[in-house]
Protein backbone atom coordinates (compact mmCIF):
# COMPACT_ATOMS: atom_id res chain seq x y z
CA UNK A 1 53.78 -15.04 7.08
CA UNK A 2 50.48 -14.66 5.17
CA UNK A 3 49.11 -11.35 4.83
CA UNK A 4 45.42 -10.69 5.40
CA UNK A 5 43.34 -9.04 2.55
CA UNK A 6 42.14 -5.79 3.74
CA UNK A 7 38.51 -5.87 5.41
CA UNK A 8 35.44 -4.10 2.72
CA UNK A 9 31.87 -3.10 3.38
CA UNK A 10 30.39 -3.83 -0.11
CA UNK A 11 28.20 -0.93 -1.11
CA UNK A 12 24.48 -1.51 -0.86
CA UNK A 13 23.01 -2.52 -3.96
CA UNK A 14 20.45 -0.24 -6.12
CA UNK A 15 17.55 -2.56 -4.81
CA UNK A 16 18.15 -2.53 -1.15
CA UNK A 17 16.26 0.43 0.13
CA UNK A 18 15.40 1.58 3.82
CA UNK A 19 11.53 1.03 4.63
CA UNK A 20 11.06 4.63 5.01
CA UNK A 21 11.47 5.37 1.03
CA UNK A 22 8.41 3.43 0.59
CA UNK A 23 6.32 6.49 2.56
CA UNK A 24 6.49 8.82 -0.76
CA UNK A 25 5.29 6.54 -3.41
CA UNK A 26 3.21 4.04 -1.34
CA UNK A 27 0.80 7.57 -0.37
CA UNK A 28 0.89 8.22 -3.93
CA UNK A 29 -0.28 4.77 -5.01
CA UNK A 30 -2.78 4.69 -2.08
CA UNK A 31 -4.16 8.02 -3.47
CA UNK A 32 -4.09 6.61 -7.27
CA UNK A 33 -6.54 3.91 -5.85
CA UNK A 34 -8.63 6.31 -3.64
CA UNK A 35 -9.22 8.53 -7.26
CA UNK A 36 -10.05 5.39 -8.78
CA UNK A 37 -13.33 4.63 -7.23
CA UNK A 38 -14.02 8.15 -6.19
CA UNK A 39 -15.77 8.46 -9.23
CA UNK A 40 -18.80 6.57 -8.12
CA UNK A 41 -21.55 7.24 -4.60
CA UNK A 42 -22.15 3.71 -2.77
CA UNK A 43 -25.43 3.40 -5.22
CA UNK A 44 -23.19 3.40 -7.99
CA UNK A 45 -24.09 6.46 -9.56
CA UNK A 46 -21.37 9.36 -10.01
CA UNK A 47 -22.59 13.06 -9.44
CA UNK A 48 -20.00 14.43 -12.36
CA UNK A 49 -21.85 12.17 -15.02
CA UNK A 50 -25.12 14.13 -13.97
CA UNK A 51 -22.81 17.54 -14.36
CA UNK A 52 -20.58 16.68 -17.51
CA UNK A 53 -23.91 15.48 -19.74
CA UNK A 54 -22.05 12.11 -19.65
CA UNK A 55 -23.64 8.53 -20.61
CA UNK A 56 -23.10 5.70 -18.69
CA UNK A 57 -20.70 4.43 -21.10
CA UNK A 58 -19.12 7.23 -21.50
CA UNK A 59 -18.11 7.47 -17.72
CA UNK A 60 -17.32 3.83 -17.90
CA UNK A 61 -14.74 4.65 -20.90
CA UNK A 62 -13.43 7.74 -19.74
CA UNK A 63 -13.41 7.41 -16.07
CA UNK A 64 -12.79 3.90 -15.49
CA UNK A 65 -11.38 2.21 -18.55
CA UNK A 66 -8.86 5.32 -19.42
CA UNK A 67 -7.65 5.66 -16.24
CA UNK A 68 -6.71 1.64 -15.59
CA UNK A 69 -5.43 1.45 -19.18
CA UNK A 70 -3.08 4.60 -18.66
CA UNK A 71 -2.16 2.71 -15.09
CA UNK A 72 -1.15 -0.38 -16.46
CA UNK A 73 0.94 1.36 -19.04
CA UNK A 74 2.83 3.52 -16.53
CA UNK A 75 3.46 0.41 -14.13
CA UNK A 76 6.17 -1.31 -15.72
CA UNK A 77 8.56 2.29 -15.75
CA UNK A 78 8.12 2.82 -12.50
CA UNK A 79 8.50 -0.87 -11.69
CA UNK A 80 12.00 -1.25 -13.76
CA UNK A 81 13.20 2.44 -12.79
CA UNK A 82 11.65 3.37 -9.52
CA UNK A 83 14.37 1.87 -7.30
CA UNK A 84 17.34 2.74 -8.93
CA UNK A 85 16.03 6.62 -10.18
CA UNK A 86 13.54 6.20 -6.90
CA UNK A 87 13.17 10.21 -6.93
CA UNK A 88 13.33 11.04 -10.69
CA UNK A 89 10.50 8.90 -11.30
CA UNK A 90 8.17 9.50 -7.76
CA UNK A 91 8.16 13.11 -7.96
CA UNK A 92 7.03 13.54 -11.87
CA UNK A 93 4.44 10.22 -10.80
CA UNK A 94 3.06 11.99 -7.83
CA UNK A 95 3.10 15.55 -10.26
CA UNK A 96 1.45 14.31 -12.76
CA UNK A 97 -1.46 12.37 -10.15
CA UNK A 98 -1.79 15.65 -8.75
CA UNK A 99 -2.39 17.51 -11.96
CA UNK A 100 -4.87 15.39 -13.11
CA UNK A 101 -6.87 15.48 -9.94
CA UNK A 102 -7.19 18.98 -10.45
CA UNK A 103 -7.93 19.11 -13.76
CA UNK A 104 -11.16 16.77 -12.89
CA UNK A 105 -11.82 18.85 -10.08
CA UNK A 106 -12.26 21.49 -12.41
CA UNK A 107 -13.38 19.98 -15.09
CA UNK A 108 -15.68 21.75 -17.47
CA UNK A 109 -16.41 19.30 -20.32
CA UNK A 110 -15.81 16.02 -21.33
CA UNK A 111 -12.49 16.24 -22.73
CA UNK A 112 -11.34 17.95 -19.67
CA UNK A 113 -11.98 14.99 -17.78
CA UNK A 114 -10.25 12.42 -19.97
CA UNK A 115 -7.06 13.94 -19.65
CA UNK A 116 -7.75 14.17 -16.10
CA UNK A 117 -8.48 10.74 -15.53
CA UNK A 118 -5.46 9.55 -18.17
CA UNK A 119 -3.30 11.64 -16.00
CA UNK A 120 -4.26 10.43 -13.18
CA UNK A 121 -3.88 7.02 -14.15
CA UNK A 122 -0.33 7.58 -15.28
CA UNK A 123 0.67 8.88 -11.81
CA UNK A 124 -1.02 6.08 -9.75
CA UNK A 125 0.25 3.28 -12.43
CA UNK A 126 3.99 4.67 -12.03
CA UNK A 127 3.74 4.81 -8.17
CA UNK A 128 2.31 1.56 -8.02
CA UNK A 129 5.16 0.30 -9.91
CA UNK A 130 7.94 2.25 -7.93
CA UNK A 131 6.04 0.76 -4.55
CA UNK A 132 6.27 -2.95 -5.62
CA UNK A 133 9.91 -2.18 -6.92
CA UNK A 134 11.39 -0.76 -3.55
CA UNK A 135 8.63 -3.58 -1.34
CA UNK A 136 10.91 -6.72 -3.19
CA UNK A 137 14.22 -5.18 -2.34
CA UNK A 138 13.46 -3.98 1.43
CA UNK A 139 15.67 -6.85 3.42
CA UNK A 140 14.34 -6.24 6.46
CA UNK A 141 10.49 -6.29 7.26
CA UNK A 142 9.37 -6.88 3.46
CA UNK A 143 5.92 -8.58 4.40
CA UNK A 144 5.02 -5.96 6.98
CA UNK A 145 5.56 -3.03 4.77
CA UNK A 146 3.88 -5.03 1.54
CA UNK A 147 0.94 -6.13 3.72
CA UNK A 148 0.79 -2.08 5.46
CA UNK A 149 0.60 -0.53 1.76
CA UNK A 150 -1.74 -3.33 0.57
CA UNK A 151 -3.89 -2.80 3.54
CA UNK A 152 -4.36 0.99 2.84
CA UNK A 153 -4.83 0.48 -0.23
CA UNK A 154 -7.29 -1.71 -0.35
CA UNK A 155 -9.12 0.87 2.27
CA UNK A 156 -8.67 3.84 0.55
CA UNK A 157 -10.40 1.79 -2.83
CA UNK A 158 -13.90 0.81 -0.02
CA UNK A 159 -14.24 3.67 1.47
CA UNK A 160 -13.81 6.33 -1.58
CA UNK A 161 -17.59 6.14 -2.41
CA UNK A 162 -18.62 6.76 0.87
CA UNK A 163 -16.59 9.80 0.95
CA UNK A 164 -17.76 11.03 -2.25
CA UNK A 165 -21.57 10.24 -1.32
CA UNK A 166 -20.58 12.42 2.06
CA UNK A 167 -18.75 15.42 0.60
CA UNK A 168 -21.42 15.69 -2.12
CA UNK A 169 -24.36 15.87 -0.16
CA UNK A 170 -23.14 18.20 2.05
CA UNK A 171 -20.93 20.48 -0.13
CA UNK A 172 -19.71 19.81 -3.87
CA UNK A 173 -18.70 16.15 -5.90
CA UNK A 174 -15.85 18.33 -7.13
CA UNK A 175 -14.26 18.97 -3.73
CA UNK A 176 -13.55 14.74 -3.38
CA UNK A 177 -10.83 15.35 -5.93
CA UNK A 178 -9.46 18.08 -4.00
CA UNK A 179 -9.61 16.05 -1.26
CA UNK A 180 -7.03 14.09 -3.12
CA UNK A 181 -4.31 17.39 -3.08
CA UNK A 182 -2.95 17.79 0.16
CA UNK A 183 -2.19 14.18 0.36
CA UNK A 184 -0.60 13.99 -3.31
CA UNK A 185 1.44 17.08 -1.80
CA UNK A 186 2.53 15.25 1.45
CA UNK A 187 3.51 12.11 -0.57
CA UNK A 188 5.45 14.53 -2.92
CA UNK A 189 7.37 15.66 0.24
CA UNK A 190 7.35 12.81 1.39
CA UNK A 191 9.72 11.29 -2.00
CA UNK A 192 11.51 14.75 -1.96
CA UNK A 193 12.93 14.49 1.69
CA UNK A 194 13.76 10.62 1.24
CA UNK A 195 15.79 11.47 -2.16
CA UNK A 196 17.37 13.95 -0.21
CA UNK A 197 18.79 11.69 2.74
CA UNK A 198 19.91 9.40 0.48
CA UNK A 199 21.42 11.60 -1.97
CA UNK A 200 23.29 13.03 0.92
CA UNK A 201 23.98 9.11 2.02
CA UNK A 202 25.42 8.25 -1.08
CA UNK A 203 27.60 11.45 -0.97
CA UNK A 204 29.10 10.72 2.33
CA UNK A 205 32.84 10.56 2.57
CA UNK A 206 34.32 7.02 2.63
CA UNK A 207 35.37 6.18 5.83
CA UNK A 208 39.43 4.12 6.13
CA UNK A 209 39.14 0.28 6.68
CA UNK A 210 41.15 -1.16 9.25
CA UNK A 211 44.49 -1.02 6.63
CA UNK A 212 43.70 2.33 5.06
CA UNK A 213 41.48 1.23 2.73
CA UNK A 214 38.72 3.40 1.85
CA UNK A 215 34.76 2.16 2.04
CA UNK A 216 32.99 1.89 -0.91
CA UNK A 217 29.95 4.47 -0.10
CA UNK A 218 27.36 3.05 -0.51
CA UNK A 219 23.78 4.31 -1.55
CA UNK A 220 21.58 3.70 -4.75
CA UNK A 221 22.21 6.32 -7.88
CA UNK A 222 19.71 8.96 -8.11
């Protein structure tokens, strides 16, 4: 009489992530494009050149160039490591966003504002990455959550320059990159509570098979 081989769930592999994990990064890369043509009105002219004593150029360089060159260096880490280390590398991305929105916020000179926009750049770049990671290894509804973030993203880029143009008539140019804050905050809960459930997933006894085998838990490494 043949013996069956016990029955195994095989543990979920690093790449297959619940939809919700995308809520975290996805804001944060949303934001990264929002910050990225918040820098201009819808005529194309930016009120923190008139402030900073900057040329054209020199707001093309620093505000534009710096930030998509720092962007597409950060992409690739948080495209090779974001699913696997998915909270290890959101948080410090969605940190260091929020840090440089400030510092441009508050900006003072020139130089301030490069490393605001280089920050900046580094966050978005590294939560872009993370967000295309974790989009190719959701199983389940991939194109709906690729074409929701893509979508929002694609808003958030149109519509910045209106709401700089609006916020700086009526108020302050500086208070657009604040605008920027609570949301890099709620995306950094956001990636804090989903590391959480799944660090607490992936720490969850093993339950017996049908022959007293244990499960494999399953759950990505954080």
């Amino acid at each position: 009489m043949s013996v069956m081989p016990p029955e195994r769930n095989h543990a979920r592999p690093n790449d297959d992530h619940p939809w919700w994990t995308l809520i975290g990064p996805g804001l944060a890369a949303i934001i990264g494009l929002f910050m990225l043509t918040a820098l201009y009105r819808t005529d194309l002219t930016a009120p923190i050149q008139m402030d900073l004593g900057l040329s054209g150029l020199e707001l093309l360089m620093e505000g534009v160039v710096a930030y998509l060159i720092a962007a597409v260096i950060a992409f690739p880490l948080g495209f090779l490591l974001g699913a696997r280390f998915l909270t290890a590398v959101t948080l410090p991305a969605i940190g260091v966003m929020l840090i440089g929105a400030l510092l441009i916020a508050f900006a003072g000179g020139a130089g301030m504002f490069l490393v605001g926009r280089v920050l900046g750049g580094l966050g978005a770049g590294a939560a872009a990455g993370v967000t295309t990671a974790l989009v190719r290894g959701i199983r389940h509804q991939r194109s709906i959550a690729a074409a929701v973030v893509a979508a929002l993203g694609v808003l958030a880029a149109v519509v910045a320059p209106f709401v700089n143009q609006l916020i700086s008539d009526a108020l302050s140019f500086r208070l657009t990159y604040l605008a920027a804050v609570p949301f890099s905050f709620a995306a950094l809960i956001a990636g804090a509570v989903s590391g959480i459930v799944l660090f607490v997933v992936a720490r969850r006894p093993a339950q017996p098979g049908p022959h007293g085998m244990p499960y494999p838990s399953p759950g990505p490494h954080r």
